[in-house]
C-alpha atoms as a PDB file:
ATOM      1  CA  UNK A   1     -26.412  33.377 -54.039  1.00  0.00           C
ATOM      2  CA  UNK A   2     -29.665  33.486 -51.598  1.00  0.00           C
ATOM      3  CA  UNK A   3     -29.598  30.288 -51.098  1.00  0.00           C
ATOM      4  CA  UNK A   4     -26.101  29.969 -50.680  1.00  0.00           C
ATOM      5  CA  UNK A   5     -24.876  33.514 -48.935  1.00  0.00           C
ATOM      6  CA  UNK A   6     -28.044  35.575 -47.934  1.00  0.00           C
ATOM      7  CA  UNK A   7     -30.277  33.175 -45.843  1.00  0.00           C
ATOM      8  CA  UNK A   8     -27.529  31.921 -44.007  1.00  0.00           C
ATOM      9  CA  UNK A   9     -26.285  35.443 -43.096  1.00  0.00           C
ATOM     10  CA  UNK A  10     -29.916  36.439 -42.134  1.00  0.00           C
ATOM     11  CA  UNK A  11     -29.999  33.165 -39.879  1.00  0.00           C
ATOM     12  CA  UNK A  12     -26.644  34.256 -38.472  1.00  0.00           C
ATOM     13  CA  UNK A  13     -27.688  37.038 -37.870  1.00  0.00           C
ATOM     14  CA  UNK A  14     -31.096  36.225 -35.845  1.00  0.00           C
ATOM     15  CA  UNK A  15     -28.758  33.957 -33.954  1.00  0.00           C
ATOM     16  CA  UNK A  16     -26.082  36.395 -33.083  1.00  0.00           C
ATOM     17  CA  UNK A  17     -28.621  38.849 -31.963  1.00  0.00           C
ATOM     18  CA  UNK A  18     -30.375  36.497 -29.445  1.00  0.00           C
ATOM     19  CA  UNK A  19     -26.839  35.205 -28.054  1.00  0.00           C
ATOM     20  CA  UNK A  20     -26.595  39.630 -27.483  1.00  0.00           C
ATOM     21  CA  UNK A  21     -30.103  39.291 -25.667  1.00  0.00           C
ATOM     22  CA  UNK A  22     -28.346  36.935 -23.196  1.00  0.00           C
ATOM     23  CA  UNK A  23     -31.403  34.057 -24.471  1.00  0.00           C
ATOM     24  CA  UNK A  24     -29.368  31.900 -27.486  1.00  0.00           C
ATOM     25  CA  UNK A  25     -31.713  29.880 -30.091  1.00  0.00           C
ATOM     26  CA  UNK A  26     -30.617  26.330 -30.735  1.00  0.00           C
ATOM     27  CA  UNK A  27     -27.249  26.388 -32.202  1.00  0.00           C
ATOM     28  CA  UNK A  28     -27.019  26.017 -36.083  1.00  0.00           C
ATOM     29  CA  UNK A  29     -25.201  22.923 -36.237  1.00  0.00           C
ATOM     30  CA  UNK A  30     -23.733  23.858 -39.458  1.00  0.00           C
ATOM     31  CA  UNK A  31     -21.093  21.842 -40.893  1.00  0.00           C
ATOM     32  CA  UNK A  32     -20.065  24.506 -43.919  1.00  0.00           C
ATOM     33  CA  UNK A  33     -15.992  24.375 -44.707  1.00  0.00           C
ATOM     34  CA  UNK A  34     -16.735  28.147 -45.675  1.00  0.00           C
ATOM     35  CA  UNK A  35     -16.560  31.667 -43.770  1.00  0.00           C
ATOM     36  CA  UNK A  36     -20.223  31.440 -43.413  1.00  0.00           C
ATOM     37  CA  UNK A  37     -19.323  28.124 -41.665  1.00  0.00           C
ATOM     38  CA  UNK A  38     -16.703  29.331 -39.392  1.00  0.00           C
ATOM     39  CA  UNK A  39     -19.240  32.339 -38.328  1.00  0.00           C
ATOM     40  CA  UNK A  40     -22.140  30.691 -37.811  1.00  0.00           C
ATOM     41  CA  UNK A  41     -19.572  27.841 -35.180  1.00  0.00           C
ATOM     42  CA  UNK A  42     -18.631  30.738 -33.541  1.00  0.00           C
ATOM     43  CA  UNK A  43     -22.307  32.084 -32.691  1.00  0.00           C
ATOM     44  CA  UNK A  44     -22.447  28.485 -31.485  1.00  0.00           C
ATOM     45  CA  UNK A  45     -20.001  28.987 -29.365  1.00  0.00           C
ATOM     46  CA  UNK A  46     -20.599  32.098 -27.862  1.00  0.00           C
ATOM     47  CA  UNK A  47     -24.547  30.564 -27.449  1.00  0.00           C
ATOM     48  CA  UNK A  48     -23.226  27.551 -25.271  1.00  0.00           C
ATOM     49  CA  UNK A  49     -20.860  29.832 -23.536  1.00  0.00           C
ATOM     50  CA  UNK A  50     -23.757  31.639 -22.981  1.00  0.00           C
ATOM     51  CA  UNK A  51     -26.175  29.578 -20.968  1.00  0.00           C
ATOM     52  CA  UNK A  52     -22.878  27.720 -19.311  1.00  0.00           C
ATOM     53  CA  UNK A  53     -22.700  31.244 -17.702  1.00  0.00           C
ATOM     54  CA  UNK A  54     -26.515  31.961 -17.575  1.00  0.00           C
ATOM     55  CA  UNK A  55     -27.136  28.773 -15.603  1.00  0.00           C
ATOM     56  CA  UNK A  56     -23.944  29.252 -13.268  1.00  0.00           C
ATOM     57  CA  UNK A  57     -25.361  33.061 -12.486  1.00  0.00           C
ATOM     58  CA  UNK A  58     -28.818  31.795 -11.896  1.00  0.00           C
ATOM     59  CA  UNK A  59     -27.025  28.964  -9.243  1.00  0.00           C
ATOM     60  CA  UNK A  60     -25.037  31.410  -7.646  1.00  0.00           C
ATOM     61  CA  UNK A  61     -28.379  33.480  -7.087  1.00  0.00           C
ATOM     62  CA  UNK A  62     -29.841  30.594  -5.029  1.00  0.00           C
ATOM     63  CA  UNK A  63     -26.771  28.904  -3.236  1.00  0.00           C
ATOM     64  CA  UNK A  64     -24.842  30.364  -0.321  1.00  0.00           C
ATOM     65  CA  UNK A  65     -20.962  30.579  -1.878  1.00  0.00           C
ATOM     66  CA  UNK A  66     -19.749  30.147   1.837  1.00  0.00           C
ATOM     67  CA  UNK A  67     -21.307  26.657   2.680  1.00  0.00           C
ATOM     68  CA  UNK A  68     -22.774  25.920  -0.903  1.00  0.00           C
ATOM     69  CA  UNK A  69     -26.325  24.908   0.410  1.00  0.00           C
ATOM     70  CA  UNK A  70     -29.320  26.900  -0.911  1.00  0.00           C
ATOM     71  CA  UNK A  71     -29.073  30.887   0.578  1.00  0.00           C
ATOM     72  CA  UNK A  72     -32.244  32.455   1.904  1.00  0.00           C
ATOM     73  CA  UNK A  73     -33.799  33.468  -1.620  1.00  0.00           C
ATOM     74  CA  UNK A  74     -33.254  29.517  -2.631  1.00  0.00           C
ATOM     75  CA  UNK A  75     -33.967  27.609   0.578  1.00  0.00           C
ATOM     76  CA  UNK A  76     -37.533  29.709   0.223  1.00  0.00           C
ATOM     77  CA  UNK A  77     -38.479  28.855  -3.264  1.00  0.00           C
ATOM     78  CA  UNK A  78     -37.714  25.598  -2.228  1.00  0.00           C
ATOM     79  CA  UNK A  79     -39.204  25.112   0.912  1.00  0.00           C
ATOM     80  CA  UNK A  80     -42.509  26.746  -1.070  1.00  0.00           C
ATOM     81  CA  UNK A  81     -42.122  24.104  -3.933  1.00  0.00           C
ATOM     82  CA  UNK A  82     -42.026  21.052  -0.927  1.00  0.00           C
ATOM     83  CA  UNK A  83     -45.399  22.725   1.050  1.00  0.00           C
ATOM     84  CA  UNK A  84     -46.995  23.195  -1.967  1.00  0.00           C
ATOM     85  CA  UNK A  85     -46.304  19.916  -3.334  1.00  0.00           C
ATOM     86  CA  UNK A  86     -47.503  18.147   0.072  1.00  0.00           C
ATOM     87  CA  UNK A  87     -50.242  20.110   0.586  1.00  0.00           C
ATOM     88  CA  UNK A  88     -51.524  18.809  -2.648  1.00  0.00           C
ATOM     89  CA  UNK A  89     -50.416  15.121  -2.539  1.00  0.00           C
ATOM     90  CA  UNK A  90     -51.931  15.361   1.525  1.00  0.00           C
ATOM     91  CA  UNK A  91     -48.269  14.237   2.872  1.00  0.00           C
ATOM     92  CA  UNK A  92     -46.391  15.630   5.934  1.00  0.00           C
ATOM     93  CA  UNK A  93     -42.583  18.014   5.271  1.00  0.00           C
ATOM     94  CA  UNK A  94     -40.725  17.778   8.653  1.00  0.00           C
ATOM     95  CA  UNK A  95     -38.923  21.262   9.232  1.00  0.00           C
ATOM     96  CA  UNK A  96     -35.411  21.277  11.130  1.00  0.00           C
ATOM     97  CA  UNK A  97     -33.874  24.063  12.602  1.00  0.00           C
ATOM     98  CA  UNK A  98     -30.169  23.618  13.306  1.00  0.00           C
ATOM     99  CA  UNK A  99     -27.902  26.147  15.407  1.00  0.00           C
ATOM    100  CA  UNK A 100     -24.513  25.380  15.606  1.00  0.00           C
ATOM    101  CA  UNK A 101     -23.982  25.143  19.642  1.00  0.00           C
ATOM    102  CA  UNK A 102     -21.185  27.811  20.959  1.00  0.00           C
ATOM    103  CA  UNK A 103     -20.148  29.008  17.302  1.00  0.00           C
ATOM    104  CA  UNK A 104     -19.015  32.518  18.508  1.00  0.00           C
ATOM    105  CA  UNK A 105     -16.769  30.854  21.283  1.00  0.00           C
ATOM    106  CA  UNK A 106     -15.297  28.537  18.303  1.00  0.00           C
ATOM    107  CA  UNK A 107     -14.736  32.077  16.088  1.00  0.00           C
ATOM    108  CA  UNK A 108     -13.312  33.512  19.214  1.00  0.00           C
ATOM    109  CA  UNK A 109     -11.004  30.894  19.997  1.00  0.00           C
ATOM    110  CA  UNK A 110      -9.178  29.742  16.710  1.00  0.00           C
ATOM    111  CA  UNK A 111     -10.538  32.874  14.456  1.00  0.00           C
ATOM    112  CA  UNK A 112     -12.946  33.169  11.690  1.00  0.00           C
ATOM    113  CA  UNK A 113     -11.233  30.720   8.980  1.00  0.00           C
ATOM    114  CA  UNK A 114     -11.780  27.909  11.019  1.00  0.00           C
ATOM    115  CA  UNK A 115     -15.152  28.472  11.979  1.00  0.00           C
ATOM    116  CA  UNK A 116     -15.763  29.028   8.315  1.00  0.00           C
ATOM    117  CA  UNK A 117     -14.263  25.740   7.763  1.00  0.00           C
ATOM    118  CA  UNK A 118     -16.647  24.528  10.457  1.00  0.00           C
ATOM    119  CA  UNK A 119     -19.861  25.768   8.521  1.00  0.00           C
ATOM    120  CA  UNK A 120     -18.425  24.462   5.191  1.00  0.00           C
ATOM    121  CA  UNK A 121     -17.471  20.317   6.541  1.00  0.00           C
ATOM    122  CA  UNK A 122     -21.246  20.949   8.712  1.00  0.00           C
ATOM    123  CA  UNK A 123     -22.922  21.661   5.542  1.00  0.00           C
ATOM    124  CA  UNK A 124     -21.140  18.969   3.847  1.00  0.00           C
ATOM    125  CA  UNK A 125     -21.878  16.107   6.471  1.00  0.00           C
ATOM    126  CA  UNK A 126     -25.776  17.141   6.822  1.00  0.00           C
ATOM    127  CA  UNK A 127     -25.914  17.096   2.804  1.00  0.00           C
ATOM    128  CA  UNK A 128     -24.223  13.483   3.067  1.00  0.00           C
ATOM    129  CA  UNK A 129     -26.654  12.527   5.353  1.00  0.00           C
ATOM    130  CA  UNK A 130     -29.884  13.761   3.533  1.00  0.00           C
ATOM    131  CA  UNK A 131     -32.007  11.558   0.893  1.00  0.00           C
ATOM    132  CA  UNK A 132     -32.616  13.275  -2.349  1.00  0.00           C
ATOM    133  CA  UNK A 133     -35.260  15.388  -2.420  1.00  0.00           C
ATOM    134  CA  UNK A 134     -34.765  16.874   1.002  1.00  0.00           C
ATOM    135  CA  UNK A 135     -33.784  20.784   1.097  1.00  0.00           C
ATOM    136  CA  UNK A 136     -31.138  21.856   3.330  1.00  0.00           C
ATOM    137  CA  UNK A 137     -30.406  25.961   2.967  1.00  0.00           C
ATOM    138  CA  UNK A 138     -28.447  28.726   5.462  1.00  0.00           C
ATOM    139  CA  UNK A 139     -30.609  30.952   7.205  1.00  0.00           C
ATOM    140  CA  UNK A 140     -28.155  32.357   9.726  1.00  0.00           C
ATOM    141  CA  UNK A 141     -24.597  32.716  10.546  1.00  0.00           C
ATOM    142  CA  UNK A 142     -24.567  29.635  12.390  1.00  0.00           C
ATOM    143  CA  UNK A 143     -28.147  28.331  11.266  1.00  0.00           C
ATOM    144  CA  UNK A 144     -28.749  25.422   8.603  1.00  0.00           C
ATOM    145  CA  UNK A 145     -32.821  25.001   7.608  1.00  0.00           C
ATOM    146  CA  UNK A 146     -33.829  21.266   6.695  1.00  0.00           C
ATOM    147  CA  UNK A 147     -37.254  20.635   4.917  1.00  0.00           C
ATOM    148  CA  UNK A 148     -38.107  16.922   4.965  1.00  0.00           C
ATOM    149  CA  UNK A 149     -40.704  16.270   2.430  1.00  0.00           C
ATOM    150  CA  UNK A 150     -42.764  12.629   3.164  1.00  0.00           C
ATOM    151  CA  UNK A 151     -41.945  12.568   6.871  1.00  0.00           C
ATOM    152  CA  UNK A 152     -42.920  13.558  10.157  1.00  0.00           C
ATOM    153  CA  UNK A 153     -41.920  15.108  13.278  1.00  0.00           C
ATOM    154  CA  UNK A 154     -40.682  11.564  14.610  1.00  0.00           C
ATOM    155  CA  UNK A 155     -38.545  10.810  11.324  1.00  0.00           C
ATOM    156  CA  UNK A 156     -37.197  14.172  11.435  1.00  0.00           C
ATOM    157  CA  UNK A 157     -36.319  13.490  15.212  1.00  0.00           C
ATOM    158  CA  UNK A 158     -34.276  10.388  13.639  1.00  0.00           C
ATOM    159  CA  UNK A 159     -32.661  12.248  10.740  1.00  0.00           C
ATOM    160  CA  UNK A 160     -31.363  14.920  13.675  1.00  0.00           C
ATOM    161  CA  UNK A 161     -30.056  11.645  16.027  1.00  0.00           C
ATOM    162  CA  UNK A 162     -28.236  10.558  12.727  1.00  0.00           C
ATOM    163  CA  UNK A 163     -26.971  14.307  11.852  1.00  0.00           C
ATOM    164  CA  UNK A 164     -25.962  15.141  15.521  1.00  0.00           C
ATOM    165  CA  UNK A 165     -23.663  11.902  15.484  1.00  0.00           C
ATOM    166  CA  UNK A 166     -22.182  12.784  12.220  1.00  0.00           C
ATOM    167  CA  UNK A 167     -21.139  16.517  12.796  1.00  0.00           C
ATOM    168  CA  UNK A 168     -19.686  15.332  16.424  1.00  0.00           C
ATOM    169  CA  UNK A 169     -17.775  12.287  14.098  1.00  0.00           C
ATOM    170  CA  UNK A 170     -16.382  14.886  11.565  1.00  0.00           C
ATOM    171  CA  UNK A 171     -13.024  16.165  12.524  1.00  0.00           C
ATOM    172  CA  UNK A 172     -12.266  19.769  12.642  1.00  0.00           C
ATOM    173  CA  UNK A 173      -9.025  20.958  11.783  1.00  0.00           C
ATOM    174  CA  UNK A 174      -6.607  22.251  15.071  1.00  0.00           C
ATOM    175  CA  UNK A 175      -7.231  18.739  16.295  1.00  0.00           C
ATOM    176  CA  UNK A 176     -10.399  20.098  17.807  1.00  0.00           C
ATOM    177  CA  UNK A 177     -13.502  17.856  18.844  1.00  0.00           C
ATOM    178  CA  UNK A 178     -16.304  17.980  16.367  1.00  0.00           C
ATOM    179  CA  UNK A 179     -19.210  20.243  16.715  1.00  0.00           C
ATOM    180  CA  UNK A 180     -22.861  19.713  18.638  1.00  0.00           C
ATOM    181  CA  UNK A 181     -26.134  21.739  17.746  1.00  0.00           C
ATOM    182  CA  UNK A 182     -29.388  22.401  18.913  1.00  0.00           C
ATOM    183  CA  UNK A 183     -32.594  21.402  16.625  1.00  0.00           C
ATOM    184  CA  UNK A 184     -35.890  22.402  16.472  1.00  0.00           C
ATOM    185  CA  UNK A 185     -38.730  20.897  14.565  1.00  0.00           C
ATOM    186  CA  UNK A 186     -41.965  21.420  13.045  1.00  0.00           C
ATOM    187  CA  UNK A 187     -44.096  19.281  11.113  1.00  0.00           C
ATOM    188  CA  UNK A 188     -46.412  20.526   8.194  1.00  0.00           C
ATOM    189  CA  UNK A 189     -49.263  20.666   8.272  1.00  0.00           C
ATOM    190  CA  UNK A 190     -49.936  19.571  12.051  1.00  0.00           C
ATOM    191  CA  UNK A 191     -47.898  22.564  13.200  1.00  0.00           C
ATOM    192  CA  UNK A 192     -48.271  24.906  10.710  1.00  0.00           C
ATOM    193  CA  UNK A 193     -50.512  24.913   7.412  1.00  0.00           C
ATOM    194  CA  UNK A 194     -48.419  27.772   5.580  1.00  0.00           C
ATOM    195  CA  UNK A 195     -44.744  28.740   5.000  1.00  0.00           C
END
């Protein structure tokens, strides 16, 4: 009956507890026909269920829910990770600044809906446009933040040429012309040798 009832209870048991601590152990896996069987696929379940919701917290934490770029908190860590990580490999990160050009007159003009529709097909047509690796977060209302790891202030001034046609391409709804912005950029370390 140990063998059978107990220690599988007891393992059960630790299991269920660190599915309560919000932190599930690997899943038991168990393929019993039994009660004990049926309990321990549950705590399973719960466990997966679990992270699923763990990991989609800890996304939402990081990614603006308007645009669905990285928010401030995420755009940060990242921008950190890509300085860091060039500072120690001796590379360049290109950093782009882009403000969307007469947003408020676009709010004012056909409301707040469509301008958020504005920031959401901008943010999807710069992250369409960017290789992997490259960061692209919201700082502002109307402000997207690019970090370009491997390149420089000319590549960057490239990427922006390619962006700028791409946002003025994308049509907005209200058969309105696309949108224009204004870029600024920096290039690490030659501009700056910190965040």
């Amino acid at each position: 009956s140990r063998l059978l009832l107990a220690r599988p209870i007891d393992r059960i048991s630790r299991n269920a507890l660190l599915v309560v601590s919000g932190k599930p152990g690997a899943a038991l896996g168990w393929r019993r026909r039994d009660e004990i069987g049926v309990l321990s696929r549950a705590i399973d379940a719960l466990g997966g269920m679990t992270q699923a919701l763990q990991a989609r917290i800890d996304g939402l934490a990081l990614q603006d829910p308007l645009t669905g770029v990285l928010n401030h908190r995420g755009l940060h860590d990242a921008l950190h990770d890509a300085l860091e990580h060039a500072a120690d490999h001796r590379e360049k990160v290109a950093v782009v600044v882009l403000d969307i050009d007469n947003f408020e007159q676009l709010n004012d003009a056909v409301g707040h809906g469509a301008g958020d529709e504005a920031l959401r097909m901008a943010a999807r047509v710069i992250m369409g446009e960017l290789r992997p690796g490259d960061v692209c977060g919201r700082i502002g209302g109307d402000e997207f933040l690019l970090a370009l790891p491997d390149s420089d202030a000319w590549g960057a001034e490239r990427v922006v040429e390619r962006l700028r046609a791409a946002v003025a391409d994308a049509p907005l709804r209200q058969g309105r012309s696309g949108l224009a912005f204004s870029a600024g950029i920096a290039e690490f370390p030659r501009d700056a040798r910190d965040q």
